[in-house]
N, C-alpha and C. Protein backbone atom coordinates (compact mmCIF):
# COMPACT_ATOMS: atom_id res chain seq x y z
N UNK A 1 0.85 -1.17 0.00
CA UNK A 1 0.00 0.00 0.00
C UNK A 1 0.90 1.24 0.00
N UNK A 2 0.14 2.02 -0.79
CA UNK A 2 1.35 3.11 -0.89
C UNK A 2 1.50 4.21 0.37
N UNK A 3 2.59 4.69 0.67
CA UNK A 3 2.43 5.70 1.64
C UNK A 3 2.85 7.39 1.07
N UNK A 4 1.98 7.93 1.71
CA UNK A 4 2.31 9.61 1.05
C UNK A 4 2.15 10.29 2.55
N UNK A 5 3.53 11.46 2.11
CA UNK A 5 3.31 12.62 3.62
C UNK A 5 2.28 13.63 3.07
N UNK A 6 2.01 13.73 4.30
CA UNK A 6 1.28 15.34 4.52
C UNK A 6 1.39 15.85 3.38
N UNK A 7 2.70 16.63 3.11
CA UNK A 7 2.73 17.72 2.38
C UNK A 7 2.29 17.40 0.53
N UNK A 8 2.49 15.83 0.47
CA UNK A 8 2.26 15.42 -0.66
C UNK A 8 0.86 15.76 -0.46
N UNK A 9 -0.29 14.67 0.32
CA UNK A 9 -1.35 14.75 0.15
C UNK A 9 -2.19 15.99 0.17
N UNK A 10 -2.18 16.78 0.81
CA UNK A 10 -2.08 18.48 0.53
C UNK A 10 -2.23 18.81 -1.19
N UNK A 11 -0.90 18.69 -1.73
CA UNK A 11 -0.69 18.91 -2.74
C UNK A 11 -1.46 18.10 -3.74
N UNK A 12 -1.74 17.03 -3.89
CA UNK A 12 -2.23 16.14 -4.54
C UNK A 12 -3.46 15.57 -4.27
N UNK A 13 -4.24 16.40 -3.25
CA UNK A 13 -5.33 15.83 -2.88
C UNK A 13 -6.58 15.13 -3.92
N UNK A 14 -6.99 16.01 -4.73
CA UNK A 14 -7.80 15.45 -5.76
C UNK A 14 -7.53 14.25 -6.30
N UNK A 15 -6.26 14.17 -6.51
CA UNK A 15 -5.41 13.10 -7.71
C UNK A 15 -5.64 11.63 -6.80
N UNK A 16 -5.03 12.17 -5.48
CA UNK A 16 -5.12 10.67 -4.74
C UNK A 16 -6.73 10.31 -4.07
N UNK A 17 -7.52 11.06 -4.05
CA UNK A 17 -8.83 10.80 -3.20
C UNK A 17 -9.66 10.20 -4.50
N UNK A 18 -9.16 10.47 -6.09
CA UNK A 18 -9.64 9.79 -7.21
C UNK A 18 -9.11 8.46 -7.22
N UNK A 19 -8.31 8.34 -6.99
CA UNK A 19 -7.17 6.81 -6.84
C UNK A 19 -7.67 6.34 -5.98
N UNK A 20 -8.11 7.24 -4.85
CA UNK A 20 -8.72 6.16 -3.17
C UNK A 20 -10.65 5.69 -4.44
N UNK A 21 -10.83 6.22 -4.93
CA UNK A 21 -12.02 6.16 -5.00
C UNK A 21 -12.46 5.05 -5.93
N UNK A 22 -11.23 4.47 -6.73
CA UNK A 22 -11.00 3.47 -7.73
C UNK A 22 -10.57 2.30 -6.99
N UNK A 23 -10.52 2.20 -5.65
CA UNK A 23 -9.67 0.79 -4.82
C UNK A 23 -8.23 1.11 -4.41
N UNK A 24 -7.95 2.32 -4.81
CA UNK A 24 -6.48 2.46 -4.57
C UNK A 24 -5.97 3.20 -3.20
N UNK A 25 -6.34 2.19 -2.21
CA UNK A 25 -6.05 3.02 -0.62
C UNK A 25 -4.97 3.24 -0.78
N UNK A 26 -4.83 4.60 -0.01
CA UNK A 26 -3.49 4.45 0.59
C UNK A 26 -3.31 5.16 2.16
N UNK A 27 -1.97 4.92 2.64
CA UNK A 27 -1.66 5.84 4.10
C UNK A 27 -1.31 7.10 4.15
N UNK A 28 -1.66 8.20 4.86
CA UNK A 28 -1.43 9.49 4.93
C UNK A 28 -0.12 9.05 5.80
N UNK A 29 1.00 9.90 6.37
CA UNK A 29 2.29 9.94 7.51
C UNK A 29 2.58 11.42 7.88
N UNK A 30 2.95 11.54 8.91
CA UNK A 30 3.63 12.66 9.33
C UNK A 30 4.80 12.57 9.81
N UNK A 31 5.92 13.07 9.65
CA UNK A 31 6.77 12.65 9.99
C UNK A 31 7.25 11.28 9.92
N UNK A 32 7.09 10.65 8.69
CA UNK A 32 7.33 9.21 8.67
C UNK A 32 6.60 8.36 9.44
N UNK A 33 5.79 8.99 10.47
CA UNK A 33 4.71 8.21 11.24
C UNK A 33 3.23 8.49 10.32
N UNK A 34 3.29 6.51 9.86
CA UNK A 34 1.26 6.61 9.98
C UNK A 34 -0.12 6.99 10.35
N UNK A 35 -0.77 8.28 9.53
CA UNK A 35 -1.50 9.23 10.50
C UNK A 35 -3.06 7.77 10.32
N UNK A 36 -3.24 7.79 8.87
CA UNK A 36 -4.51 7.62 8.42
C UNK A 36 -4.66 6.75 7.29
N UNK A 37 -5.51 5.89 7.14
CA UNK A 37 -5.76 5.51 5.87
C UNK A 37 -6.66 5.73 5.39
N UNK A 38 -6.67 5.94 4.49
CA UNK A 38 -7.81 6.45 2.74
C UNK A 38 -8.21 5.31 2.17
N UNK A 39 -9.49 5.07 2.12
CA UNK A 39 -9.92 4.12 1.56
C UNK A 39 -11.59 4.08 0.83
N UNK A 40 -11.75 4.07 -0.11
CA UNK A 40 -12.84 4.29 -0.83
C UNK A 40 -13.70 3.68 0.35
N UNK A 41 -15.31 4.35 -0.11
CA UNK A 41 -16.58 3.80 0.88
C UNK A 41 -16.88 2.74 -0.08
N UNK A 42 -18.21 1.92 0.49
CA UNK A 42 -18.65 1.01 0.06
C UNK A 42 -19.70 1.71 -1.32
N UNK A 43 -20.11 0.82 -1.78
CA UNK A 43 -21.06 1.74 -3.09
C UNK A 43 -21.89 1.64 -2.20
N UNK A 44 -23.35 2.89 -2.23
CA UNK A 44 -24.16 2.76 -1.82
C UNK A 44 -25.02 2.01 -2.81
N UNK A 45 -26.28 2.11 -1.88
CA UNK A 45 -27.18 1.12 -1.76
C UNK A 45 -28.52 1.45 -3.26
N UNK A 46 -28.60 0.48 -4.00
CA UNK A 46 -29.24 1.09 -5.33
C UNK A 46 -30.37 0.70 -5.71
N UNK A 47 -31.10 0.74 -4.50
CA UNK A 47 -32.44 -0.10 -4.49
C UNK A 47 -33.07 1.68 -4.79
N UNK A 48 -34.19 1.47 -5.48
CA UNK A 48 -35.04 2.33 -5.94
C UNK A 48 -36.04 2.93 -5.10
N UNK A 49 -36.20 4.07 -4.39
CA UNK A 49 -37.44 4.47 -3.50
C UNK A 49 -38.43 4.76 -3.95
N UNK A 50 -38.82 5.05 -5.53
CA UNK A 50 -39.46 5.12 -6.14
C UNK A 50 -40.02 4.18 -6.58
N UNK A 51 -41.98 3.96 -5.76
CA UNK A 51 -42.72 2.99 -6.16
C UNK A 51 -42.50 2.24 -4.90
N UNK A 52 -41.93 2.31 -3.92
CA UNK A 52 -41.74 1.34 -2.59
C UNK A 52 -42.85 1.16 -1.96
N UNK A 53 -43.89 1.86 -2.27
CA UNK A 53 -45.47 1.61 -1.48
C UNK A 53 -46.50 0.75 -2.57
N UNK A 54 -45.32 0.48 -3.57
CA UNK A 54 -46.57 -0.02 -5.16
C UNK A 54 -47.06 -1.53 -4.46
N UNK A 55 -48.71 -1.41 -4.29
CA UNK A 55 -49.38 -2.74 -3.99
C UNK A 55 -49.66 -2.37 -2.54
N UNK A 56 -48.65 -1.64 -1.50
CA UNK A 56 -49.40 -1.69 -0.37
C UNK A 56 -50.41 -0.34 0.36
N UNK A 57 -50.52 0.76 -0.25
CA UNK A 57 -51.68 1.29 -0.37
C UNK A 57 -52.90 1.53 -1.54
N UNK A 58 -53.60 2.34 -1.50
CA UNK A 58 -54.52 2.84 -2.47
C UNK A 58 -55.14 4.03 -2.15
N UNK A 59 -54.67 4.67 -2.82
CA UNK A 59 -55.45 6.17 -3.53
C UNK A 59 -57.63 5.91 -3.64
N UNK A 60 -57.50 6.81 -2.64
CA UNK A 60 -59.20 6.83 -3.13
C UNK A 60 -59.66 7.33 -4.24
N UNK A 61 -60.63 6.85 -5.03
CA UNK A 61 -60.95 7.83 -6.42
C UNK A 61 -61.12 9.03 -6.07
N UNK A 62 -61.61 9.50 -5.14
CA UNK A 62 -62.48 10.96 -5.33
C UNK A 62 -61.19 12.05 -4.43
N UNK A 63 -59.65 11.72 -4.63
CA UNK A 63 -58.40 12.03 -3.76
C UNK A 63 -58.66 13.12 -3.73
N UNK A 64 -58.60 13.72 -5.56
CA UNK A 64 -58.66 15.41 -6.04
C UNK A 64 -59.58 16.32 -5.43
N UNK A 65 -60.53 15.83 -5.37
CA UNK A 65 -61.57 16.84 -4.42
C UNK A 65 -61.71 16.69 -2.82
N UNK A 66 -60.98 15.43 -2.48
CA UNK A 66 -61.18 15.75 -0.67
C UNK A 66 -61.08 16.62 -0.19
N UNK A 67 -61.68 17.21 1.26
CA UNK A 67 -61.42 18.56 1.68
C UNK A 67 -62.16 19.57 0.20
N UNK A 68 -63.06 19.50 -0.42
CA UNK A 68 -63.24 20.44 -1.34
C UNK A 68 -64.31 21.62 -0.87
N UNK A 69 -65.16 20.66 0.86
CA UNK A 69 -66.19 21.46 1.25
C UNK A 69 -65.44 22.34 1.97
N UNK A 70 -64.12 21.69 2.81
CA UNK A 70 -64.01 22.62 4.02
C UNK A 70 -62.98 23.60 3.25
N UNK A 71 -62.66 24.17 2.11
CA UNK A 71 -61.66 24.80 1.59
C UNK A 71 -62.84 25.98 0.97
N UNK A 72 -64.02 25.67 0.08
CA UNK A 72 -65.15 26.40 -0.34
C UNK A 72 -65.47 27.48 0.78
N UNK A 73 -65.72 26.60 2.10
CA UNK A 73 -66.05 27.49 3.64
C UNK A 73 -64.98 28.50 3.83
N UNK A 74 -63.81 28.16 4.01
CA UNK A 74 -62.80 29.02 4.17
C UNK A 74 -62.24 30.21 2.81
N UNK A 75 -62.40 29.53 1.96
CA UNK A 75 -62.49 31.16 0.69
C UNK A 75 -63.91 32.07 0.71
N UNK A 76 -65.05 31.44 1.34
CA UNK A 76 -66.73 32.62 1.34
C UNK A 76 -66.01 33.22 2.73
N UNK A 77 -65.16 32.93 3.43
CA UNK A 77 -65.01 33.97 4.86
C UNK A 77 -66.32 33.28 5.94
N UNK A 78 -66.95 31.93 5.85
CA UNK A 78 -67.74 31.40 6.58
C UNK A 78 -66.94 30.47 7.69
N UNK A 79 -65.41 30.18 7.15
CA UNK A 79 -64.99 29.36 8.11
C UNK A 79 -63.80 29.94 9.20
């Protein structure tokens, strides 16, 4: 695994956090001492949230007009 100082990673940050992001960990050092390692995340998760309720509710037909009395009351200034 490769090791880079500080002052490299600083300098090269983009270059190597693209390399961490392809499988290519590597160790940060300071002073020749091991601060950190860089290591790509896992892929997230690619399940679709869209449609996750398909089959377990239902829409009433008449959805568009619910509430159509108590909204009529409140625009005449009666409610």
């Amino acid at each position: 695994m490769r090791t880079v100082n500080m002052h490299e990673a600083k300098t090269h940050l983009s270059r190597l956090v693209e390399a961490a992001a392809k499988g290519e960990s590597f160790i940060i050092a300071r002073a020749g001492k091991p601060m950190v390692k860089v290591v790509a995340l896992d892929a997230p998760d690619a399940r679709h949230r869209i449609g996750f309720l398909a089959g377990q509710i239902s829409v009433p037909d008449d959805f568009d007009s619910m509430g159509s009395d108590e909204i009529r009351t409140m625009f005449s200034g009666r409610g």
